[in-house]
C-alpha atoms as a PDB file:
ATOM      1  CA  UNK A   1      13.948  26.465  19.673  1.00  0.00           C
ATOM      2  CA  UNK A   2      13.987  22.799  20.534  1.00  0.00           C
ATOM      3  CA  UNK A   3      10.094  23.241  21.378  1.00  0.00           C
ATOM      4  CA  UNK A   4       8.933  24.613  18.264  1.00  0.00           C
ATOM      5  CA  UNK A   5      11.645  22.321  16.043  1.00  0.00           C
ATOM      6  CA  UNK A   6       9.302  18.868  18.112  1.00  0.00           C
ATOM      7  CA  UNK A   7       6.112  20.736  17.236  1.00  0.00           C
ATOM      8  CA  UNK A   8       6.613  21.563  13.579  1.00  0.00           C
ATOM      9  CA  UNK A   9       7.440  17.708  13.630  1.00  0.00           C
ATOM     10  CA  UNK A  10       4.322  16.461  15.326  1.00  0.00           C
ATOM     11  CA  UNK A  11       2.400  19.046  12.726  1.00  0.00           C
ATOM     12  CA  UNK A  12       4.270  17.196   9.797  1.00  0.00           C
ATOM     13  CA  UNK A  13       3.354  13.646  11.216  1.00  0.00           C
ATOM     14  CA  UNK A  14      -0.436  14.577  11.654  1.00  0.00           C
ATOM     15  CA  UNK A  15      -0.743  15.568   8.500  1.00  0.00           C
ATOM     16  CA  UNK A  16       0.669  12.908   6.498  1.00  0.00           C
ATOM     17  CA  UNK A  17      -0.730  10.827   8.876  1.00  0.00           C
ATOM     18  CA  UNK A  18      -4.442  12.504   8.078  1.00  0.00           C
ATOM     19  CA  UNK A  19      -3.269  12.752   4.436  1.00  0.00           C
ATOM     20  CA  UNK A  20      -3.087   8.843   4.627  1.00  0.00           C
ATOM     21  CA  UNK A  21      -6.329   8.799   5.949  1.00  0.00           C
ATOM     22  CA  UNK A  22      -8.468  10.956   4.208  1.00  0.00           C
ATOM     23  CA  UNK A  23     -10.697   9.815   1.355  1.00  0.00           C
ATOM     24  CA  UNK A  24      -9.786  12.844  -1.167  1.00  0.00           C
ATOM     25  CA  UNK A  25      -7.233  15.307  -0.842  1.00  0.00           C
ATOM     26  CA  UNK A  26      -7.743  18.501  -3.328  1.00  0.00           C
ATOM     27  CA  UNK A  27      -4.942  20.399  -4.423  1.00  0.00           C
ATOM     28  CA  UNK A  28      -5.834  24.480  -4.113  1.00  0.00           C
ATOM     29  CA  UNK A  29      -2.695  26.320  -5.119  1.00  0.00           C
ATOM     30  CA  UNK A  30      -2.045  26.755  -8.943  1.00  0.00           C
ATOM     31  CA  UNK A  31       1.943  27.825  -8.115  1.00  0.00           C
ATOM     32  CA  UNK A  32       2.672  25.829  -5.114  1.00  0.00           C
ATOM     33  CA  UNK A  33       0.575  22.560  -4.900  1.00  0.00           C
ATOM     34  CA  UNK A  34       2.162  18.757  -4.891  1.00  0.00           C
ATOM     35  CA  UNK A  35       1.440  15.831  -3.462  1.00  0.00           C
ATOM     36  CA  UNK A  36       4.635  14.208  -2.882  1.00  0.00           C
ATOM     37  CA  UNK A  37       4.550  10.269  -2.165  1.00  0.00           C
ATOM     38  CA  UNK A  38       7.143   7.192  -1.340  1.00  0.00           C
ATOM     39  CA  UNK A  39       8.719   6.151  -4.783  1.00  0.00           C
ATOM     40  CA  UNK A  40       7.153   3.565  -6.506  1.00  0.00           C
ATOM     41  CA  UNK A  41       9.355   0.343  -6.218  1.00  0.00           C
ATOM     42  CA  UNK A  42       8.421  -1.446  -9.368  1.00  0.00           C
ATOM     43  CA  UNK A  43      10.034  -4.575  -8.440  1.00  0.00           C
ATOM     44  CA  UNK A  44       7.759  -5.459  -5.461  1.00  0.00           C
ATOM     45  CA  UNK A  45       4.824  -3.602  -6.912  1.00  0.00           C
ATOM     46  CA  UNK A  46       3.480  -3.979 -10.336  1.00  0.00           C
ATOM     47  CA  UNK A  47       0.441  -1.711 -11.021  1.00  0.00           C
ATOM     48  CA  UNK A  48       0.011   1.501  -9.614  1.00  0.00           C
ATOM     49  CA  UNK A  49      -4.180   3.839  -9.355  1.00  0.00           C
ATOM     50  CA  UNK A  50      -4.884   6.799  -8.466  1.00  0.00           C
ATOM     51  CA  UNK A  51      -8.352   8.885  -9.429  1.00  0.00           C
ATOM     52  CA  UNK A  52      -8.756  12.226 -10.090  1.00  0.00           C
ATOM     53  CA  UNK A  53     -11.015  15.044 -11.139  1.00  0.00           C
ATOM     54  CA  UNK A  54     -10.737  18.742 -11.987  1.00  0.00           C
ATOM     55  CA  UNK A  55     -11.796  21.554 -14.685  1.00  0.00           C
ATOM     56  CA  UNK A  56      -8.072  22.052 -16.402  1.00  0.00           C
ATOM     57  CA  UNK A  57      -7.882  20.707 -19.782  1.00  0.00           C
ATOM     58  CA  UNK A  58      -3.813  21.009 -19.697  1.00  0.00           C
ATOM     59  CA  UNK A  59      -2.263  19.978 -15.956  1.00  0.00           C
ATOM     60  CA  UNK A  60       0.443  17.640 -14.548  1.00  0.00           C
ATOM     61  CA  UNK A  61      -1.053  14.367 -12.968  1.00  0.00           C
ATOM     62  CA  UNK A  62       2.143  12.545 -11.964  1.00  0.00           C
ATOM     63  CA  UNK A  63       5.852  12.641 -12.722  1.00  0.00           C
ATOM     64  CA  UNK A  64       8.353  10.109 -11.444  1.00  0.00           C
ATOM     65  CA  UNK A  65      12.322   9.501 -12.422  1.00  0.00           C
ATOM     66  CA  UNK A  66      15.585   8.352 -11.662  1.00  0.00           C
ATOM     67  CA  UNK A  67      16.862  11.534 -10.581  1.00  0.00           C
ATOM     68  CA  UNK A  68      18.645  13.395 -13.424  1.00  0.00           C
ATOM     69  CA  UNK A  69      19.710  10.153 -15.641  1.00  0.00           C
ATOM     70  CA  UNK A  70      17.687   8.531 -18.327  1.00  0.00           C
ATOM     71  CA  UNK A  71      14.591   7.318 -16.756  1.00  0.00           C
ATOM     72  CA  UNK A  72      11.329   9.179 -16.574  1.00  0.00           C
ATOM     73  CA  UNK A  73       7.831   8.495 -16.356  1.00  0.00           C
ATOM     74  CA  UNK A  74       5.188  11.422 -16.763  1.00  0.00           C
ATOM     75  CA  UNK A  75       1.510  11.431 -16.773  1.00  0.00           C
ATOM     76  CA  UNK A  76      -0.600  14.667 -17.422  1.00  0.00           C
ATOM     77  CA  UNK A  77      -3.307  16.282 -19.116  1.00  0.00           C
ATOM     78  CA  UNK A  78      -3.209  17.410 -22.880  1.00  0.00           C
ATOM     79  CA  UNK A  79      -6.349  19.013 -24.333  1.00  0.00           C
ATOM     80  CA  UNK A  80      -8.653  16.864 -22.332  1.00  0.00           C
ATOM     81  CA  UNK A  81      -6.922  13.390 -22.836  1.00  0.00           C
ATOM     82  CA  UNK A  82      -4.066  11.470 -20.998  1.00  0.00           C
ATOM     83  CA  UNK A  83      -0.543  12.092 -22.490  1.00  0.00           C
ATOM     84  CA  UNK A  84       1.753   9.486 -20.966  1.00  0.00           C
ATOM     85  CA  UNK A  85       5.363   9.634 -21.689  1.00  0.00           C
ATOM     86  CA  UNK A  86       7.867   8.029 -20.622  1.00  0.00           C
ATOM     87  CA  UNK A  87      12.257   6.724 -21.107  1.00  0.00           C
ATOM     88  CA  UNK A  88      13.277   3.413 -20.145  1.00  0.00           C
ATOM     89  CA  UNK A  89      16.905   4.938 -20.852  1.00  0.00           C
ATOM     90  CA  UNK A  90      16.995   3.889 -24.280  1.00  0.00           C
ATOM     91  CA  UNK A  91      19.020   4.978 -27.321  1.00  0.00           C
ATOM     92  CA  UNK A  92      15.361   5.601 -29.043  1.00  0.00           C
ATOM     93  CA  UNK A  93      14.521   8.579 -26.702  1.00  0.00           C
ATOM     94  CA  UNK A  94      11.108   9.269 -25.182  1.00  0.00           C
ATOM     95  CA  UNK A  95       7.978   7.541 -25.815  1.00  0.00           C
ATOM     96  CA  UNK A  96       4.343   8.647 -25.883  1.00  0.00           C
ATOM     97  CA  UNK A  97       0.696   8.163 -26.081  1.00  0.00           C
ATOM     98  CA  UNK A  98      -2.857   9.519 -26.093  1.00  0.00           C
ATOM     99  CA  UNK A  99      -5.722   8.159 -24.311  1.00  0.00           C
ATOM    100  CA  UNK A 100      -9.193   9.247 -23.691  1.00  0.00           C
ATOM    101  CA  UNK A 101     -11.394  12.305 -24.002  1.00  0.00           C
ATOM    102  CA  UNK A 102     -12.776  15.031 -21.714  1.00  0.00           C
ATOM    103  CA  UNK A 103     -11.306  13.766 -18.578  1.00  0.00           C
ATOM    104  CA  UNK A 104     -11.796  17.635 -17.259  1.00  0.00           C
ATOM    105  CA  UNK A 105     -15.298  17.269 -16.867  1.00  0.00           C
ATOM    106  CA  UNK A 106     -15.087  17.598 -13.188  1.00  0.00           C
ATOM    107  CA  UNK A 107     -15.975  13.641 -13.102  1.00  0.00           C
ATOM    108  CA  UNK A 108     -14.180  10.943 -11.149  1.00  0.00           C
ATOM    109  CA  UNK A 109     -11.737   9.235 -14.045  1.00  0.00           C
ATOM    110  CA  UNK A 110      -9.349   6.482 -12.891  1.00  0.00           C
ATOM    111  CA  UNK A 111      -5.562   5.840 -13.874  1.00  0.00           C
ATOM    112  CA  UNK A 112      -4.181   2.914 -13.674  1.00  0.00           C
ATOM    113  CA  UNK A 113      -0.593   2.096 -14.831  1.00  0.00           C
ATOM    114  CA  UNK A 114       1.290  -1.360 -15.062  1.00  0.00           C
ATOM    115  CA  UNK A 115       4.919  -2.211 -15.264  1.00  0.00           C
ATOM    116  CA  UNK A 116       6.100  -5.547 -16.916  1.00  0.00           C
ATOM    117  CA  UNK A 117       9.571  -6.268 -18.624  1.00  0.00           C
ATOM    118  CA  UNK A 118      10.034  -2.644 -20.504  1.00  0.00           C
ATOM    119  CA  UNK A 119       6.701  -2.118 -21.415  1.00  0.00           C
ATOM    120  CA  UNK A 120       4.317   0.230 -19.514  1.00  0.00           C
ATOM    121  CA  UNK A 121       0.643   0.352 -19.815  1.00  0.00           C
ATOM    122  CA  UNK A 122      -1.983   3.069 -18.949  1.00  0.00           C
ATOM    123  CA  UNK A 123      -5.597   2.407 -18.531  1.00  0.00           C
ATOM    124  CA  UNK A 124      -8.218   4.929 -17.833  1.00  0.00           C
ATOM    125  CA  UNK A 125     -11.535   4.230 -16.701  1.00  0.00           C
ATOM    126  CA  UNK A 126     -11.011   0.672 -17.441  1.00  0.00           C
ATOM    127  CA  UNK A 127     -11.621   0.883 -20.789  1.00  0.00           C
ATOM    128  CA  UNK A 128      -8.875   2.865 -22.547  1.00  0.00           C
ATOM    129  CA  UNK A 129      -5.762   1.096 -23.000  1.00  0.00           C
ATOM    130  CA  UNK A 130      -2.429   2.450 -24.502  1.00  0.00           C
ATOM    131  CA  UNK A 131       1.112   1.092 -23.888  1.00  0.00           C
ATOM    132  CA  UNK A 132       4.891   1.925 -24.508  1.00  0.00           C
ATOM    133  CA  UNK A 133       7.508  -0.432 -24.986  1.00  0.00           C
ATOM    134  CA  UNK A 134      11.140   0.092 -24.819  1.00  0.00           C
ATOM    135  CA  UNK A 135      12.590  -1.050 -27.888  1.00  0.00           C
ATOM    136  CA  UNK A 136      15.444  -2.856 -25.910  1.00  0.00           C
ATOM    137  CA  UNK A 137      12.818  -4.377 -23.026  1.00  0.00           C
ATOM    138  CA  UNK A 138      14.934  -2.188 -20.269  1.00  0.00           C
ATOM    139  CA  UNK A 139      13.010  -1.953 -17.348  1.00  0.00           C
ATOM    140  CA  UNK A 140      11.997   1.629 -15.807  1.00  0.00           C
ATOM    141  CA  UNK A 141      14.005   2.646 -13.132  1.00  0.00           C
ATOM    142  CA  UNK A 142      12.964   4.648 -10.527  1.00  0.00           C
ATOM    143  CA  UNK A 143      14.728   6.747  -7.797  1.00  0.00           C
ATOM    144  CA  UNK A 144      12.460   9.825  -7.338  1.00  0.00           C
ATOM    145  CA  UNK A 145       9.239   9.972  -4.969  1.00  0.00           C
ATOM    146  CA  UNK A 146       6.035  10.496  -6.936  1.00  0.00           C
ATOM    147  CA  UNK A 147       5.035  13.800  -7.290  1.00  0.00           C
ATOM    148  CA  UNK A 148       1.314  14.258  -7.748  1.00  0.00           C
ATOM    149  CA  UNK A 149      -0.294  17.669  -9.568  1.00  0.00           C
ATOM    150  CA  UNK A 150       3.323  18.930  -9.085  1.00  0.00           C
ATOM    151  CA  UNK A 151       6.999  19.229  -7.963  1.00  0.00           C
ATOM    152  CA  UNK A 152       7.953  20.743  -4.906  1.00  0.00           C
ATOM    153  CA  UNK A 153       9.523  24.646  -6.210  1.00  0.00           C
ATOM    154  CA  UNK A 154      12.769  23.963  -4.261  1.00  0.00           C
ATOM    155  CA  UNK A 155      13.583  21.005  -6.137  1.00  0.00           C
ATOM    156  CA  UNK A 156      16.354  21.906  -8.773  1.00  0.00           C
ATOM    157  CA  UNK A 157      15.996  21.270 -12.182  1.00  0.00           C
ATOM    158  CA  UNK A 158      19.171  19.464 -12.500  1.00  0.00           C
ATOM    159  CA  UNK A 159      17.841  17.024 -10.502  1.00  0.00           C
ATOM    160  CA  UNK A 160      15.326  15.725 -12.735  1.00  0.00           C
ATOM    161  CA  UNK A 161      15.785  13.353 -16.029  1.00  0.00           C
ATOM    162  CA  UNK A 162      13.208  15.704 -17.663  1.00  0.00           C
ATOM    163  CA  UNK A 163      13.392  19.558 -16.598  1.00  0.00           C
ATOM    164  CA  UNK A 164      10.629  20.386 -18.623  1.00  0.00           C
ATOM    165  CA  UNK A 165       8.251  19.152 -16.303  1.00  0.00           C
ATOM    166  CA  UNK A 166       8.700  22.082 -14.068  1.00  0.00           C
ATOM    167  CA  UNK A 167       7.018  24.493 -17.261  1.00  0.00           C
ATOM    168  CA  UNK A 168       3.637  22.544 -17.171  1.00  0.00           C
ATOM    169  CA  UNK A 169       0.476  24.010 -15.303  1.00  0.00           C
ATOM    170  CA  UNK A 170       0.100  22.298 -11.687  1.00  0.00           C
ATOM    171  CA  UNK A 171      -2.787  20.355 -11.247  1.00  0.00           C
ATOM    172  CA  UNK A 172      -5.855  21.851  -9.584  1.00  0.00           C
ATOM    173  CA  UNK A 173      -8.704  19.606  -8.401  1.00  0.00           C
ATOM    174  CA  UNK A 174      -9.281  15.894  -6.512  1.00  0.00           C
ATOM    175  CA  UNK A 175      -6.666  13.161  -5.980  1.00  0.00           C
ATOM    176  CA  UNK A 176      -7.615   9.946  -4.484  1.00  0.00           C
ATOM    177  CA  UNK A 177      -7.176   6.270  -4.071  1.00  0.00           C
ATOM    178  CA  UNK A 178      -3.341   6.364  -4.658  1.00  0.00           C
ATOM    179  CA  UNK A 179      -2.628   2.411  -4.099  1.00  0.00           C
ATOM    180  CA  UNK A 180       0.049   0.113  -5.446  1.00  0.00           C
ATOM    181  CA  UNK A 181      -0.470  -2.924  -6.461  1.00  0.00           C
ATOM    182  CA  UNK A 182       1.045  -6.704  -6.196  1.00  0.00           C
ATOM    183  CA  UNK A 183       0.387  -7.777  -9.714  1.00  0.00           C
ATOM    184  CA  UNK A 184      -0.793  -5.438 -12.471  1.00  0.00           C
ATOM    185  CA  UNK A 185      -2.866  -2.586 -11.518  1.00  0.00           C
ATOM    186  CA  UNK A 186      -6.432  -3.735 -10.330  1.00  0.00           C
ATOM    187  CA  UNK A 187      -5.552  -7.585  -9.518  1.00  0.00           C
ATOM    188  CA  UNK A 188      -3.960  -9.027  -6.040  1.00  0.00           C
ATOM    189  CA  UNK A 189      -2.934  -7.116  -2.850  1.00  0.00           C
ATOM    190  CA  UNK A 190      -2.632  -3.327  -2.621  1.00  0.00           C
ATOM    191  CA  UNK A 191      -1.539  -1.194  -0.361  1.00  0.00           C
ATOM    192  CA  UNK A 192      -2.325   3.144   0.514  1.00  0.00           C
ATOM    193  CA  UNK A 193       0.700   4.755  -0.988  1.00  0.00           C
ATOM    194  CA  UNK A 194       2.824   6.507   1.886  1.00  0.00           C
ATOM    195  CA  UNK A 195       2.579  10.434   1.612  1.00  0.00           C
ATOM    196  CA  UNK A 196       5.616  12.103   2.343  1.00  0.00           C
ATOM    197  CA  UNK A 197       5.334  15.585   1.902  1.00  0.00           C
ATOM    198  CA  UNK A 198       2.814  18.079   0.710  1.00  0.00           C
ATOM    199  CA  UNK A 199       1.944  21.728  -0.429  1.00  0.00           C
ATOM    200  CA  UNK A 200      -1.436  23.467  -1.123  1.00  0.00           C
ATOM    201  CA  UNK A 201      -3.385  20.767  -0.075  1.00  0.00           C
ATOM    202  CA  UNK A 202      -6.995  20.763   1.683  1.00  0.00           C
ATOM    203  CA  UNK A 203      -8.329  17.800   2.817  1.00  0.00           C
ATOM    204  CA  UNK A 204     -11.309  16.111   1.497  1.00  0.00           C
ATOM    205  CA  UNK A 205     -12.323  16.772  -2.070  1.00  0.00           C
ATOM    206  CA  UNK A 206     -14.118  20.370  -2.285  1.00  0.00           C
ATOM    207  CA  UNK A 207     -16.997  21.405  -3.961  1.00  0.00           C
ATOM    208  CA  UNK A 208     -17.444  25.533  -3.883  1.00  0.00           C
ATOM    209  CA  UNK A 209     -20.683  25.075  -5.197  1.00  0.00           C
ATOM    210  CA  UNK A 210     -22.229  23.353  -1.973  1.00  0.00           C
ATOM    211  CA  UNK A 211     -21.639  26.965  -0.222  1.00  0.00           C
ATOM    212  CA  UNK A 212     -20.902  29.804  -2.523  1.00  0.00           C
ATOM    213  CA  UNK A 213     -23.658  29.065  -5.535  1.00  0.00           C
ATOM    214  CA  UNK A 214     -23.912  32.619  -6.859  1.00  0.00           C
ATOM    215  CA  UNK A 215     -25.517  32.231 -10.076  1.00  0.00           C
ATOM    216  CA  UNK A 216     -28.769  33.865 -10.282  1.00  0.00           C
ATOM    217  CA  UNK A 217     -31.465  33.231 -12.971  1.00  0.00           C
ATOM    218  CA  UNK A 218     -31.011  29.325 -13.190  1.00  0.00           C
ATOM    219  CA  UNK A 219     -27.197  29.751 -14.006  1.00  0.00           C
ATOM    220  CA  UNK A 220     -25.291  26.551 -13.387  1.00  0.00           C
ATOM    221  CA  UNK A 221     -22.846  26.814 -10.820  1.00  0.00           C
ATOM    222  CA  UNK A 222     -19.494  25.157 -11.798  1.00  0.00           C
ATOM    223  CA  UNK A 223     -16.298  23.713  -9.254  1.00  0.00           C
ATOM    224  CA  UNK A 224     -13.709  25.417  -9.703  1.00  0.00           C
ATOM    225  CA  UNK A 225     -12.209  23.882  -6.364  1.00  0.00           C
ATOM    226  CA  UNK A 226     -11.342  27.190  -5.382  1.00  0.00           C
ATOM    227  CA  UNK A 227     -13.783  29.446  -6.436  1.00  0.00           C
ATOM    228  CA  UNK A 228     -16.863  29.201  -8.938  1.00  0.00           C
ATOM    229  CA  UNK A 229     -17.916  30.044 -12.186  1.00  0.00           C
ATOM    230  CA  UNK A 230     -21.714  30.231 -13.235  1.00  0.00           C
ATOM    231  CA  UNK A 231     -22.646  29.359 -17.166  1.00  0.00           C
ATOM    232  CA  UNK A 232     -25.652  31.097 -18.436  1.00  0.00           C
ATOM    233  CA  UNK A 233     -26.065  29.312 -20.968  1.00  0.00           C
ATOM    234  CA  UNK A 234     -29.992  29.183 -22.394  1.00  0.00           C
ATOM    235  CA  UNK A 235     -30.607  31.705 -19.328  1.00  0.00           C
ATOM    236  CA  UNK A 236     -30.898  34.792 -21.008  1.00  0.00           C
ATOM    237  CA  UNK A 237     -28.717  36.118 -19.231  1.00  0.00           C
ATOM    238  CA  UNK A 238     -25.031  37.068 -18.928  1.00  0.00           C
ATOM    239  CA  UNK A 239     -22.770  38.308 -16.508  1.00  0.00           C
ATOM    240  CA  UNK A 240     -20.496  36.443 -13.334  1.00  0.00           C
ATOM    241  CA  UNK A 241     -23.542  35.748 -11.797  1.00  0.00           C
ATOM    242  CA  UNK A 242     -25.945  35.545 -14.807  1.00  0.00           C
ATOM    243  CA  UNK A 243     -27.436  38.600 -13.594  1.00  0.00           C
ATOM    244  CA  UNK A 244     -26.698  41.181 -16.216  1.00  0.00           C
ATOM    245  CA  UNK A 245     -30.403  40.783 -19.112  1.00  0.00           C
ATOM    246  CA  UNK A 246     -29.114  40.304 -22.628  1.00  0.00           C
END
């Protein structure tokens, strides 16, 4: 027993210590996948990036809180675009915004958030800025780890500031280049954000395309991280594999 408690912990060492390596972990498991990570301690670390990529138009990027009180920060994807919203425990409630377009275009887009005396910012690709401000300039509070694409299913609702979170569609696709920054995201020192724990995760970002293409007739063969998709579109043909004549 004591042998196979010491191994499970070596195996749980390697891989967050490969996790903390790797370039691009992708998350595979549309039930189960998370990518949990050290909390975010806003007042030694101002910004906070991470990139992504993936096919879902609706998915949870990142949700953070202070554990079942007042404080939440959540960042996912609505129809294509970034809907941040977040509570700086305020009497006004939770804030929101929008901010850019087709981000599930199986691109690289990059997130970068900034803390600074109650108001938050979020800028994508950096070019699309959108901010919240706590109407009484409270500052976000933070107790949770950051959960990436997910919460872990044994965590119980009453444990979060916003329960909802649980009801949104994990994330499927790429996460990489989760860093925290000194001063506000982009500027000064950064450092790898520490990865604590993990589900449904495969390292490296995958591309199903590179070894199951199985569109036929000059169908385009689309990521779908973890299986594929071919569009016949202007083919003349239809079918799974474009191989059914119209």
């Amino acid at each position: 027993m004591y042998a196979f408690s010491n191994a499970r912990f070596l195996i749980c060492v390697w891989v967050s210590f490969t996790l903390n390596r790797a370039s691009a972990e992708t998350l595979t498991n549309s039930r189960t996948s998370f990518l949990q990570a050290k909390r975010w301690n806003v007042s030694e670390a101002k910004g906070l990036g991470f990139r992504f990529k993936t096919f879902l138009a609706n998915a949870l990027l990142l949700y953070m809180d202070d554990v079942g009180q007042t404080n939440f920060l959540r960042v996912e994807l609505f129809k294509g675009r970034i809907l941040l919203t977040g509570s700086h425990g305020t009497r006004s409630g939770a804030m929101a915004v929008e901010v850019g377009e087709n981000l599930n275009d199986l691109a690289w887009h990059q997130v970068l958030l900034e803390m600074n005396d109650g108001i938050t910012t979020i800028t994508v690709d950096n070019r699309l800025k959108s901010t919240i401000e706590s109407p009484e300039k409270t500052r976000l509070i933070i107790k949770s780890p950051m959960y990436f694409g997910g919460l872990p299913t044994e965590l119980s609702a009453n444990r979060l500031t916003q329960p909802s979170v649980i009801l949104l569609s994990r994330f499927l696709g790429c996460i990489t280049d989760i860093e925290l920054f000194e001063y506000p995201a982009g500027r000064g020192n950064s450092r790898k954000a520490i990865v604590e724990n993990s589900n449904g995760i495969a390292i490296g970002c995958i591309d199903k395309c590179e070894k199951e293409n199985r569109c036929l007739n000059n169908g385009t063969c689309l990521n779908r991280f973890i299986a594929t998709e071919c569009d016949c579109t202007a083919t003349g043909y239809r079918g799974a594999a474009c191989d059914q004549g119209t």
